[in-house]
C-alpha atoms as a PDB file:
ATOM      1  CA  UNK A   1      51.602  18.720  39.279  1.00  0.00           C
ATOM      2  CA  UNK A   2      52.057  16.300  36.487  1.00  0.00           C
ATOM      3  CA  UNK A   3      51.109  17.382  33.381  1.00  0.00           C
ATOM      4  CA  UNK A   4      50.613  14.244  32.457  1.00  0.00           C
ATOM      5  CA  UNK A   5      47.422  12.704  31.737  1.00  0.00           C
ATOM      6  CA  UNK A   6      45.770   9.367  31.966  1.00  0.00           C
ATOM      7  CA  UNK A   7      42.794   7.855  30.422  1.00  0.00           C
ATOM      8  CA  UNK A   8      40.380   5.140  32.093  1.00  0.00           C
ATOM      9  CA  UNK A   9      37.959   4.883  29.509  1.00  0.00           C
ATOM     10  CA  UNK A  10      39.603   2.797  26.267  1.00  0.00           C
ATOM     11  CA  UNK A  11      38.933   3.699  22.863  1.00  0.00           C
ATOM     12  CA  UNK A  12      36.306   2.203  20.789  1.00  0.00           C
ATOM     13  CA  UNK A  13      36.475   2.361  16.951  1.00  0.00           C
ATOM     14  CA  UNK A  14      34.021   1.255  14.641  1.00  0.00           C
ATOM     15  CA  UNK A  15      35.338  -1.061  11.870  1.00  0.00           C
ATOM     16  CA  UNK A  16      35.528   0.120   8.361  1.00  0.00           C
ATOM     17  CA  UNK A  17      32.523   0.054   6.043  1.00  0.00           C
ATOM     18  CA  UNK A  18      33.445  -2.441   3.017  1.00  0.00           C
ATOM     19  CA  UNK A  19      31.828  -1.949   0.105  1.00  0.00           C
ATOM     20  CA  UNK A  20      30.681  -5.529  -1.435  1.00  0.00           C
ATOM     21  CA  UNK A  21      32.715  -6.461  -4.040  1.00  0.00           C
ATOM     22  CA  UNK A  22      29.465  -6.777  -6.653  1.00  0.00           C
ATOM     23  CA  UNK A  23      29.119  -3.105  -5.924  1.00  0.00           C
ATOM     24  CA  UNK A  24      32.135  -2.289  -6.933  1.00  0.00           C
ATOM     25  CA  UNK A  25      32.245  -4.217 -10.508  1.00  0.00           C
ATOM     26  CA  UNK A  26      29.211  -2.539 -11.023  1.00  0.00           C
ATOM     27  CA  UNK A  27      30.358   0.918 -10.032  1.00  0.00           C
ATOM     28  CA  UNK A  28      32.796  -0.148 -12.505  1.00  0.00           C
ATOM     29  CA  UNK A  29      31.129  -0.803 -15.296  1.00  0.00           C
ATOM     30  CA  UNK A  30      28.839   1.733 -14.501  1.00  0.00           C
ATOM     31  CA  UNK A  31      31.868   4.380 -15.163  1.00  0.00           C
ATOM     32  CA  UNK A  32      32.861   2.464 -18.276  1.00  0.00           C
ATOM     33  CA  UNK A  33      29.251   3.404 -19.811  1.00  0.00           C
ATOM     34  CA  UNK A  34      29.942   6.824 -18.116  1.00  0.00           C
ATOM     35  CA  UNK A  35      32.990   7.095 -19.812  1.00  0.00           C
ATOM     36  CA  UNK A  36      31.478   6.478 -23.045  1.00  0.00           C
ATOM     37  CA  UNK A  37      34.033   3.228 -23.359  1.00  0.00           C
ATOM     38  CA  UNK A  38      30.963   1.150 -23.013  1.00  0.00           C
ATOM     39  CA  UNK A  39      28.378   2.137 -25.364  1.00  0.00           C
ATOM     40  CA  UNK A  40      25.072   1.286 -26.429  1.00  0.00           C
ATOM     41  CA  UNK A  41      25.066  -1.500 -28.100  1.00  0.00           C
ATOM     42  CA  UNK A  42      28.422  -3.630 -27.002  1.00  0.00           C
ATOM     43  CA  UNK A  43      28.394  -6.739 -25.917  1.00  0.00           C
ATOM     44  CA  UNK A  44      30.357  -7.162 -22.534  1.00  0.00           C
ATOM     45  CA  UNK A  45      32.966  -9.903 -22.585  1.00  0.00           C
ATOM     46  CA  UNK A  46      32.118 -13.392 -21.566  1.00  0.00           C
ATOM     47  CA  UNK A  47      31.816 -14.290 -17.860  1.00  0.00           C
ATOM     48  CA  UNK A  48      34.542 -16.066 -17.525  1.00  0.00           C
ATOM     49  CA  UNK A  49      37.028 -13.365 -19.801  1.00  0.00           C
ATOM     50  CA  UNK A  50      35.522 -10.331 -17.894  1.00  0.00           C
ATOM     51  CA  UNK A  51      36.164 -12.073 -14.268  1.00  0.00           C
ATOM     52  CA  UNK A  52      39.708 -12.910 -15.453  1.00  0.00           C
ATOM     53  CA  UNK A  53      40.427  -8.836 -16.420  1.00  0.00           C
ATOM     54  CA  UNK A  54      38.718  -7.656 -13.534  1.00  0.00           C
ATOM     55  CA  UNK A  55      40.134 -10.578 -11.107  1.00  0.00           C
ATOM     56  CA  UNK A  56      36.640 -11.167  -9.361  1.00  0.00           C
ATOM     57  CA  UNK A  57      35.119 -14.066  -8.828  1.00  0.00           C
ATOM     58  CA  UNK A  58      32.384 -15.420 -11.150  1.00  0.00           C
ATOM     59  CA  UNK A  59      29.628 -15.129  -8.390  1.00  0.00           C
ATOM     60  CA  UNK A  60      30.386 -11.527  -7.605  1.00  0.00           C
ATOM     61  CA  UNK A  61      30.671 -10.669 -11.099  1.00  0.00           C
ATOM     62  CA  UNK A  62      26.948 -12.358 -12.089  1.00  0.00           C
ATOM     63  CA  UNK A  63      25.575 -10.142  -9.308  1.00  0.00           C
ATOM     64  CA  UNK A  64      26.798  -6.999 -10.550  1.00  0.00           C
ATOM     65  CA  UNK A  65      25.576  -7.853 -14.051  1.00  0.00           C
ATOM     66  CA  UNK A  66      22.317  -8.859 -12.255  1.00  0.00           C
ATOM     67  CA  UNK A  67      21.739  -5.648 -10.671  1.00  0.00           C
ATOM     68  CA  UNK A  68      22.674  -3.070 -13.729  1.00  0.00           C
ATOM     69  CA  UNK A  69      20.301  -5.925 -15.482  1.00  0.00           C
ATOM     70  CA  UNK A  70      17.184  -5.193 -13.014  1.00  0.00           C
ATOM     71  CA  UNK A  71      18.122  -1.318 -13.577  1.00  0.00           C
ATOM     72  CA  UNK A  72      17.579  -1.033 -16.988  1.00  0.00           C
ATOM     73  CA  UNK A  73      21.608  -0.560 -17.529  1.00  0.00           C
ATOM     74  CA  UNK A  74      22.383  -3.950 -19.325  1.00  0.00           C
ATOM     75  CA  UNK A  75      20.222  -6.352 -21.307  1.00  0.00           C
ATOM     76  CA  UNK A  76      21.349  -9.804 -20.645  1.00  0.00           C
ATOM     77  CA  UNK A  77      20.060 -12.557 -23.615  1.00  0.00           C
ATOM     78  CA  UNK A  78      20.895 -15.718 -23.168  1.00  0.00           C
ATOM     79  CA  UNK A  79      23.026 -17.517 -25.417  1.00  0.00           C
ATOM     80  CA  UNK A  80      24.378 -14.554 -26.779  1.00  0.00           C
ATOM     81  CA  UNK A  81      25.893 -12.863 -23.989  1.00  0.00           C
ATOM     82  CA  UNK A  82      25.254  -9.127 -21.995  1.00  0.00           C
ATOM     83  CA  UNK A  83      24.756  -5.854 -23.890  1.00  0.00           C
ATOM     84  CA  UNK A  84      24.703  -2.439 -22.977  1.00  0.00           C
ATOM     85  CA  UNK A  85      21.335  -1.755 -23.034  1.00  0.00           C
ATOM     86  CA  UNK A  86      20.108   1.255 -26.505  1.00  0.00           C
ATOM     87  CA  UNK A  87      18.392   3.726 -24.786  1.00  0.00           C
ATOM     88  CA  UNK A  88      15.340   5.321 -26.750  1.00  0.00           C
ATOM     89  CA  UNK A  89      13.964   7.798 -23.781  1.00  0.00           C
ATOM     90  CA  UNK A  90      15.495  10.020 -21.470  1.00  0.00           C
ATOM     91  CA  UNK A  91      17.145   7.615 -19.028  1.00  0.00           C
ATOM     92  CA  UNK A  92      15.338   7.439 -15.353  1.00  0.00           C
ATOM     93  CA  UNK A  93      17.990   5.631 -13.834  1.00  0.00           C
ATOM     94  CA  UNK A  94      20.489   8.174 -12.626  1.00  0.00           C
ATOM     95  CA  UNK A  95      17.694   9.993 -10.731  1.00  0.00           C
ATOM     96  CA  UNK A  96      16.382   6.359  -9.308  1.00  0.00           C
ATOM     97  CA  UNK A  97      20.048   5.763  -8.361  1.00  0.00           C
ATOM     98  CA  UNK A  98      20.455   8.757  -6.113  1.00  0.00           C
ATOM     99  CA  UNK A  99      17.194   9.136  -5.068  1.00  0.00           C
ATOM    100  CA  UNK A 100      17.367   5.151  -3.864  1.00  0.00           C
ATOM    101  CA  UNK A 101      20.788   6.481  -1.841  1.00  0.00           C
ATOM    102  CA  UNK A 102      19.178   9.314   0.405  1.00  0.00           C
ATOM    103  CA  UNK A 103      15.746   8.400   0.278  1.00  0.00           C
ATOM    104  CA  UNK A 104      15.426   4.255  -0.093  1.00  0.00           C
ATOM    105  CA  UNK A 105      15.614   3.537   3.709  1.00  0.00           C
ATOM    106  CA  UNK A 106      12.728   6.107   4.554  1.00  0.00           C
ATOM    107  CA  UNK A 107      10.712   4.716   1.889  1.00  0.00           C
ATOM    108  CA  UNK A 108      11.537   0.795   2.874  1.00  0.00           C
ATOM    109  CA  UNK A 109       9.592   2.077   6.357  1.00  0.00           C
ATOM    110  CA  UNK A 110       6.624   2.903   4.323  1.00  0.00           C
ATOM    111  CA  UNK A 111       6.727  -0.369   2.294  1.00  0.00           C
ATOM    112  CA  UNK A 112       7.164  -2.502   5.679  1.00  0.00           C
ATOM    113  CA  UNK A 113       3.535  -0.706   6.549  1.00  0.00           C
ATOM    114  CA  UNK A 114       2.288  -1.520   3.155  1.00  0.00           C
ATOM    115  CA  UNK A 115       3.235  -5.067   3.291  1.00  0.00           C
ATOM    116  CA  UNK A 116       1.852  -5.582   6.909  1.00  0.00           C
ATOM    117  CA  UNK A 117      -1.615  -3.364   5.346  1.00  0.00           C
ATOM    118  CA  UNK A 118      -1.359  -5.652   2.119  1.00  0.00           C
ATOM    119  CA  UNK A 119      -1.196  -8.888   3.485  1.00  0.00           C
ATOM    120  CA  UNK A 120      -4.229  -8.639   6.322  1.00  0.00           C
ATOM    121  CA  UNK A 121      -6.059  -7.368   3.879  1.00  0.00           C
ATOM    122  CA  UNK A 122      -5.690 -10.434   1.241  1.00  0.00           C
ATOM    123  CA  UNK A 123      -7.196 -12.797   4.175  1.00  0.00           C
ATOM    124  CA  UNK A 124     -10.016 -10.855   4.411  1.00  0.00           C
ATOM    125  CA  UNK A 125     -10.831 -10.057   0.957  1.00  0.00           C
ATOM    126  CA  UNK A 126     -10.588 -13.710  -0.002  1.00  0.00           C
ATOM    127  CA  UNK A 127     -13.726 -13.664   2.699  1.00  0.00           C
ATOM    128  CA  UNK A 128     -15.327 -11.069   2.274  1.00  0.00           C
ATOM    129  CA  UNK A 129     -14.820 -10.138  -1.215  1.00  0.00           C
ATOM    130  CA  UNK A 130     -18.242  -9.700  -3.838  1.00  0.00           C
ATOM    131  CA  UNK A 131     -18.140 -10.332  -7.067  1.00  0.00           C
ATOM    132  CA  UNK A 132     -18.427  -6.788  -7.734  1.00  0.00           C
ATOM    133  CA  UNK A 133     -15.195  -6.528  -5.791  1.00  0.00           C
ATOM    134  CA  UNK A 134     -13.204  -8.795  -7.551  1.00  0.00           C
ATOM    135  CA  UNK A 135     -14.838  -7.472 -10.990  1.00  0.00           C
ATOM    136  CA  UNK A 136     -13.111  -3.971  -9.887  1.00  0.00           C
ATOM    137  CA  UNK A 137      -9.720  -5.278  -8.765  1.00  0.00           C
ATOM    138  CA  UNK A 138      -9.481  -7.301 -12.489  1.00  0.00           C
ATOM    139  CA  UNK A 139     -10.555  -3.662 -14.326  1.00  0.00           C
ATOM    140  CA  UNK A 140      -8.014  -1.563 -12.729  1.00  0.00           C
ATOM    141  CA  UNK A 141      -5.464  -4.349 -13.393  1.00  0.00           C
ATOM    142  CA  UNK A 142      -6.912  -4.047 -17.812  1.00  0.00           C
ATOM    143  CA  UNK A 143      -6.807  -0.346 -16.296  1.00  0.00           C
ATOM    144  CA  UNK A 144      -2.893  -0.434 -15.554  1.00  0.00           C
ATOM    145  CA  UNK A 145      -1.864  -2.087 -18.551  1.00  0.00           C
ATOM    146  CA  UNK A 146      -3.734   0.276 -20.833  1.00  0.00           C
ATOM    147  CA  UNK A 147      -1.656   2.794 -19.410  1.00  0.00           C
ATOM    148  CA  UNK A 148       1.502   1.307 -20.130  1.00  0.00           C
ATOM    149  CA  UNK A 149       0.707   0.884 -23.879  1.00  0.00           C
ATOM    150  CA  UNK A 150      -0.028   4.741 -23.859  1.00  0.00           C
ATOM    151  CA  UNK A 151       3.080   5.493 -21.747  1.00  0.00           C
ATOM    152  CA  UNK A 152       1.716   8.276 -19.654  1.00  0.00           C
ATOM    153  CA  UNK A 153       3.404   7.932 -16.446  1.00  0.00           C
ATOM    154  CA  UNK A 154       1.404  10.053 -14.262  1.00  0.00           C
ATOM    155  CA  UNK A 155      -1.820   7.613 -15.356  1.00  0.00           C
ATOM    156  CA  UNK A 156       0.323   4.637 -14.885  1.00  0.00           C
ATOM    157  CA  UNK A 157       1.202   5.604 -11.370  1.00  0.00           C
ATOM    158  CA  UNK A 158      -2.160   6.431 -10.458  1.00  0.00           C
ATOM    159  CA  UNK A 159      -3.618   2.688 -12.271  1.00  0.00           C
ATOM    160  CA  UNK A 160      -0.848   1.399  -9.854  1.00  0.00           C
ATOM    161  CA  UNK A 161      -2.475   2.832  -6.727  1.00  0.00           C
ATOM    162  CA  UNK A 162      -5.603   2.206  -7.952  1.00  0.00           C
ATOM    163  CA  UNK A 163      -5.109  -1.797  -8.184  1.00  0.00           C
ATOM    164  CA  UNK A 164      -3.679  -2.113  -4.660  1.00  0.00           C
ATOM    165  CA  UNK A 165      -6.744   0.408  -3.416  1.00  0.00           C
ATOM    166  CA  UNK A 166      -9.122  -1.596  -4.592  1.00  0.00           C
ATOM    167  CA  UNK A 167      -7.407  -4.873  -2.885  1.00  0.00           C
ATOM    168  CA  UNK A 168      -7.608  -3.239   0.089  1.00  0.00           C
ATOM    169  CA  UNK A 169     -11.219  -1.733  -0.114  1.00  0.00           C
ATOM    170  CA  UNK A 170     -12.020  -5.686  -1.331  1.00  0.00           C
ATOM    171  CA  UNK A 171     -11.256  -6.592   2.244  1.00  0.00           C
ATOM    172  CA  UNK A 172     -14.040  -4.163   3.778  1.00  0.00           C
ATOM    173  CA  UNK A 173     -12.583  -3.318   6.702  1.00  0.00           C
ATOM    174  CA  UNK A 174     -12.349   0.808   6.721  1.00  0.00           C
ATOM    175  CA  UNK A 175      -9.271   1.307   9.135  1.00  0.00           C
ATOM    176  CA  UNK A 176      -7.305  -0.805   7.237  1.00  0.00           C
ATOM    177  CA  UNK A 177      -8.126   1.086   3.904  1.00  0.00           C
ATOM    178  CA  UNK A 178      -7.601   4.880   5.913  1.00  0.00           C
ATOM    179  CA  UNK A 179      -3.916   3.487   6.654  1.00  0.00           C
ATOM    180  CA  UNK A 180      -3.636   2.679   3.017  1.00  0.00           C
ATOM    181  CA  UNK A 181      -4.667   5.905   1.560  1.00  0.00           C
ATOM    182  CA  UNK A 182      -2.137   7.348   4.458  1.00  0.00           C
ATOM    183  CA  UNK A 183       0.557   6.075   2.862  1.00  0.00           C
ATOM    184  CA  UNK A 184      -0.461   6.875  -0.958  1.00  0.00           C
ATOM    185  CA  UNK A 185       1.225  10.347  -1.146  1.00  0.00           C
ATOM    186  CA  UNK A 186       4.286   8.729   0.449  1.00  0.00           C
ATOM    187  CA  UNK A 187       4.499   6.331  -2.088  1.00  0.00           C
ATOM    188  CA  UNK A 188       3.613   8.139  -5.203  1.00  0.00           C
ATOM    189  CA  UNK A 189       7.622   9.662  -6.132  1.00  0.00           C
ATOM    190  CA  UNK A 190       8.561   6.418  -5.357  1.00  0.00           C
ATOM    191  CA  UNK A 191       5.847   3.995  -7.547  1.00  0.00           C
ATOM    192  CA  UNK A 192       7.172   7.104 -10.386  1.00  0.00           C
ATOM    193  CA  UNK A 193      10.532   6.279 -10.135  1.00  0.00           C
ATOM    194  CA  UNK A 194      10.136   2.533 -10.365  1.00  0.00           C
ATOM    195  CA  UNK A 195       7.586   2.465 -12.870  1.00  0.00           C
ATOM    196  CA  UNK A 196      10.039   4.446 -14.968  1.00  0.00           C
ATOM    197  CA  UNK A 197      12.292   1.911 -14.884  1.00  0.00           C
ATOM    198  CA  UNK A 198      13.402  -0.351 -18.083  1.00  0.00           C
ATOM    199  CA  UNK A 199      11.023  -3.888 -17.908  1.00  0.00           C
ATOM    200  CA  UNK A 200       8.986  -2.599 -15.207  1.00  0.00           C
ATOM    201  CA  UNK A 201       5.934  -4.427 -16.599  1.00  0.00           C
ATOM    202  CA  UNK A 202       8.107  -7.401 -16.745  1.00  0.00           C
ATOM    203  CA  UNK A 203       8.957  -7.223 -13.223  1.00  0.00           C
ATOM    204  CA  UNK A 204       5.602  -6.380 -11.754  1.00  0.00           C
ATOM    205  CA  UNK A 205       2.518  -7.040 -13.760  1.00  0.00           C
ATOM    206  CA  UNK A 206       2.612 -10.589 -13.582  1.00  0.00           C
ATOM    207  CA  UNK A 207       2.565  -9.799  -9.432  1.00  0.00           C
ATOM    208  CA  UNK A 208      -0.653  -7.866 -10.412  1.00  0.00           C
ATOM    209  CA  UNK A 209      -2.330 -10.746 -12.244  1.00  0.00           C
ATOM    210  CA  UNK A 210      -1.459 -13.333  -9.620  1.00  0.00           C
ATOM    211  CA  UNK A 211      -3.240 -11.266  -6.726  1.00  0.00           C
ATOM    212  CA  UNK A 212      -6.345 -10.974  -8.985  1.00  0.00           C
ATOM    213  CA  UNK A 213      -6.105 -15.380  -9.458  1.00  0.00           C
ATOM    214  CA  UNK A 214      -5.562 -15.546  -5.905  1.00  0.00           C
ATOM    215  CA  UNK A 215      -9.009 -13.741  -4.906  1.00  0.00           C
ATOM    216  CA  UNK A 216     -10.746 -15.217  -7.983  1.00  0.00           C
ATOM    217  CA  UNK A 217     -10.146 -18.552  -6.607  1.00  0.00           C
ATOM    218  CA  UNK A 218     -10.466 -17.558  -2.944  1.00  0.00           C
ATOM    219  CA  UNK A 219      -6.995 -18.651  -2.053  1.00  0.00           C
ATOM    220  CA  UNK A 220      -5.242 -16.414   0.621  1.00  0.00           C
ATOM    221  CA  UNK A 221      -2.072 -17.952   0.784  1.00  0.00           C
ATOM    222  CA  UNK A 222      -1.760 -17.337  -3.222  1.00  0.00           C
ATOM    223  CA  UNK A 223      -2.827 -13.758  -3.264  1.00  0.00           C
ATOM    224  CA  UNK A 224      -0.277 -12.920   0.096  1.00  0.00           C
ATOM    225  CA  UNK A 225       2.485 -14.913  -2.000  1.00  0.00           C
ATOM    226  CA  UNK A 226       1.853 -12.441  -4.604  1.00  0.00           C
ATOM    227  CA  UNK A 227       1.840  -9.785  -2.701  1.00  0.00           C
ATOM    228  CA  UNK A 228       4.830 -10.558  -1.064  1.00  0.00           C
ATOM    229  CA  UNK A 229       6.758 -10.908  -4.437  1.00  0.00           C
ATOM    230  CA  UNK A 230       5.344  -7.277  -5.803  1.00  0.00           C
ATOM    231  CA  UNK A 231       6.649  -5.707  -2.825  1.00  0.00           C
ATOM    232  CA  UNK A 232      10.009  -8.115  -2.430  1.00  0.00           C
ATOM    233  CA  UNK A 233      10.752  -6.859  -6.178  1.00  0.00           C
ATOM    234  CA  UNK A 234      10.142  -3.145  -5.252  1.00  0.00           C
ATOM    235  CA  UNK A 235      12.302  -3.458  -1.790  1.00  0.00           C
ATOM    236  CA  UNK A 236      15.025  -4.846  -4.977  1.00  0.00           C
ATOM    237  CA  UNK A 237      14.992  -2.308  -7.162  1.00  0.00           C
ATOM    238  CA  UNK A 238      15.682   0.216  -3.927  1.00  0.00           C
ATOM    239  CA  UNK A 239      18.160  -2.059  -2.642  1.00  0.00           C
ATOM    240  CA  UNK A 240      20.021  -2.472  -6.120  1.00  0.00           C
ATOM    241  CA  UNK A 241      20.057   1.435  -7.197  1.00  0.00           C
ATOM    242  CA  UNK A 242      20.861   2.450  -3.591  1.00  0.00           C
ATOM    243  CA  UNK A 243      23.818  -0.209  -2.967  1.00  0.00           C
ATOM    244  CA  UNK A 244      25.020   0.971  -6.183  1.00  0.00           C
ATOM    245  CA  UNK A 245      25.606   4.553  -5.065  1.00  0.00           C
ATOM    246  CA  UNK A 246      26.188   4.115  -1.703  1.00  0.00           C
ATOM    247  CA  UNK A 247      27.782   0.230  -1.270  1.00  0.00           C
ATOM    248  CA  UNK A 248      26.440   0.350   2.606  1.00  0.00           C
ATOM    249  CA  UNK A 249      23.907   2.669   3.933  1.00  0.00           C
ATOM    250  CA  UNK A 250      21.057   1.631   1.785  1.00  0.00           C
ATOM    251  CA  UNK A 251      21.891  -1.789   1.580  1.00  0.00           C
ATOM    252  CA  UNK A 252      22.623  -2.221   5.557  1.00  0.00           C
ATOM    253  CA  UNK A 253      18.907  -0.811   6.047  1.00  0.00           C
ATOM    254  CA  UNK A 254      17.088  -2.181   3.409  1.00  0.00           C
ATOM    255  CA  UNK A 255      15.567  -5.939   3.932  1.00  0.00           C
ATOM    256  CA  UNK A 256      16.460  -8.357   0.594  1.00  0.00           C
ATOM    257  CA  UNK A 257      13.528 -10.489  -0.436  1.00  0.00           C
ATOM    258  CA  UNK A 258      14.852 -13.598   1.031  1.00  0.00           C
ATOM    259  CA  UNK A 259      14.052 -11.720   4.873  1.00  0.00           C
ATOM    260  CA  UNK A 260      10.874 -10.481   3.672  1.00  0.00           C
ATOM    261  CA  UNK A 261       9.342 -13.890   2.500  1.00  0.00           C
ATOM    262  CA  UNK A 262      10.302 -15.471   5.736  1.00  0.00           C
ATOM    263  CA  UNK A 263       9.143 -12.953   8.117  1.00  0.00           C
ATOM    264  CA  UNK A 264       6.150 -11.620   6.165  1.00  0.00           C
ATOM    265  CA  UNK A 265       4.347 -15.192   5.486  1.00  0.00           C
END
């Protein structure tokens, strides 16, 4: 008997993951600051020097700075150039990195349920919404901002929940607000981790105070456009700290803001 042995099924092989190349420059500069090469303080060199030393294009290089810019990493001013960002508090963003990695495509399931919750419920309230409503929707916004000045993180995650709970109970429709408060506890290490981050009132207030124009005035399409912002920025920050670890997992399963505009509104 031959010993010989043949095979009818062929061999399939996945292709290689590639990291994207802005993941890499900032993995790069990310060990530079590591390294303590970078330090607080320095200014980076100018776009067109540091492409030509790291032989990347310019558009690859502005999204690296642009990502270690929305994590807190860098502080880019214009007409003076990038800095590495002075640090003046324990720094969240190694935690938010790797927690981004393993847990940012669970958590982008939870936000795709919050969206969907968020955005039937900003037709509705923009119906059925009383003054009283809308009075308590604009005091746990004042609410949330207090607690930023007083920099208690545990208050300014619950203020957090507390503005989006009371969009929802605005709406008046109980099984959508039972989902809601469903997906609280699932959301509360995250909204912690994101509302650690450098500029986060930058980023996400304003979203805040556009919702509460949008019901003032009655206007759905304004309050879902700011809804879909809030929750485009957080499905960023994920994106940026996980692709920034990982270079493909999280960024293959996480949806860019771009998707969730067009699909969402």
């Amino acid at each position: 008997m031959s010993t010989e042995q043949t095979h009818d099924q062929v061999v399939r092989y996945e292709p290689l993951a590639r990291t994207p190349l802005p993941d890499v420059i900032a993995e790069q500069l990310l060990a530079e600051i590591d390294s303590g090469t970078l330090r607080p303080g320095d200014r980076l060199p100018s776009e067109p020097e540091l492409a030509r030393q790291l032989q990347v294009g310019r558009s690859s290089l502005r999204e690296a700075i642009r990502k270690l810019h929305t994590l807190g990493v860098l502080d880019v001013v214009r007409g003076r150039g990038t800095f590495v960002r002075h640090r003046t508090e324990p720094e969240p963003t190694p935690q938010f990195v790797h927690w981004s990695a393993t847990q940012g495509p669970a958590i982008g399931e939870v936000l795709e349920a919050r969206i969907g919750l968020e955005l039937a419920a900003s037709g509705l309230a923009c119906v059925r919404a009383t003054q009283a409503d809308i009075d308590a929707v604009a005091a746990r916004c004042r609410e949330h901002e207090a607690a930023r000045r007083k920099g208690d993180l545990d208050v300014l995650v619950h203020t957090d929940e507390q503005v989006h709970e009371s969009l929802i109970r605005a709406a008046h429709n109980d099984l959508l607000l039972q989902m809601y408060l469903a997906l609280v506890p699932q959301m509360r290490e995250f909204r912690a981790h994101t509302l650690a981050l450098g500029h986060a009132d930058e980023r996400f207030d304003p979203h805040h105070r556009a919702m509460l124009a949008g019901l003032v005035k009655r206007d759905a399409a304004a309050v879902r456009e700011a809804v879909v912002q809030h929750i485009g920025a957080l499905y960023g920050e994920v994106k940026a700290a996980g692709t920034v670890e990982t270079g493909r997992q999280a960024a293959g399963q996480m949806l860019d803001y771009a998707t969730i505009l067009a699909n969402f509104t």
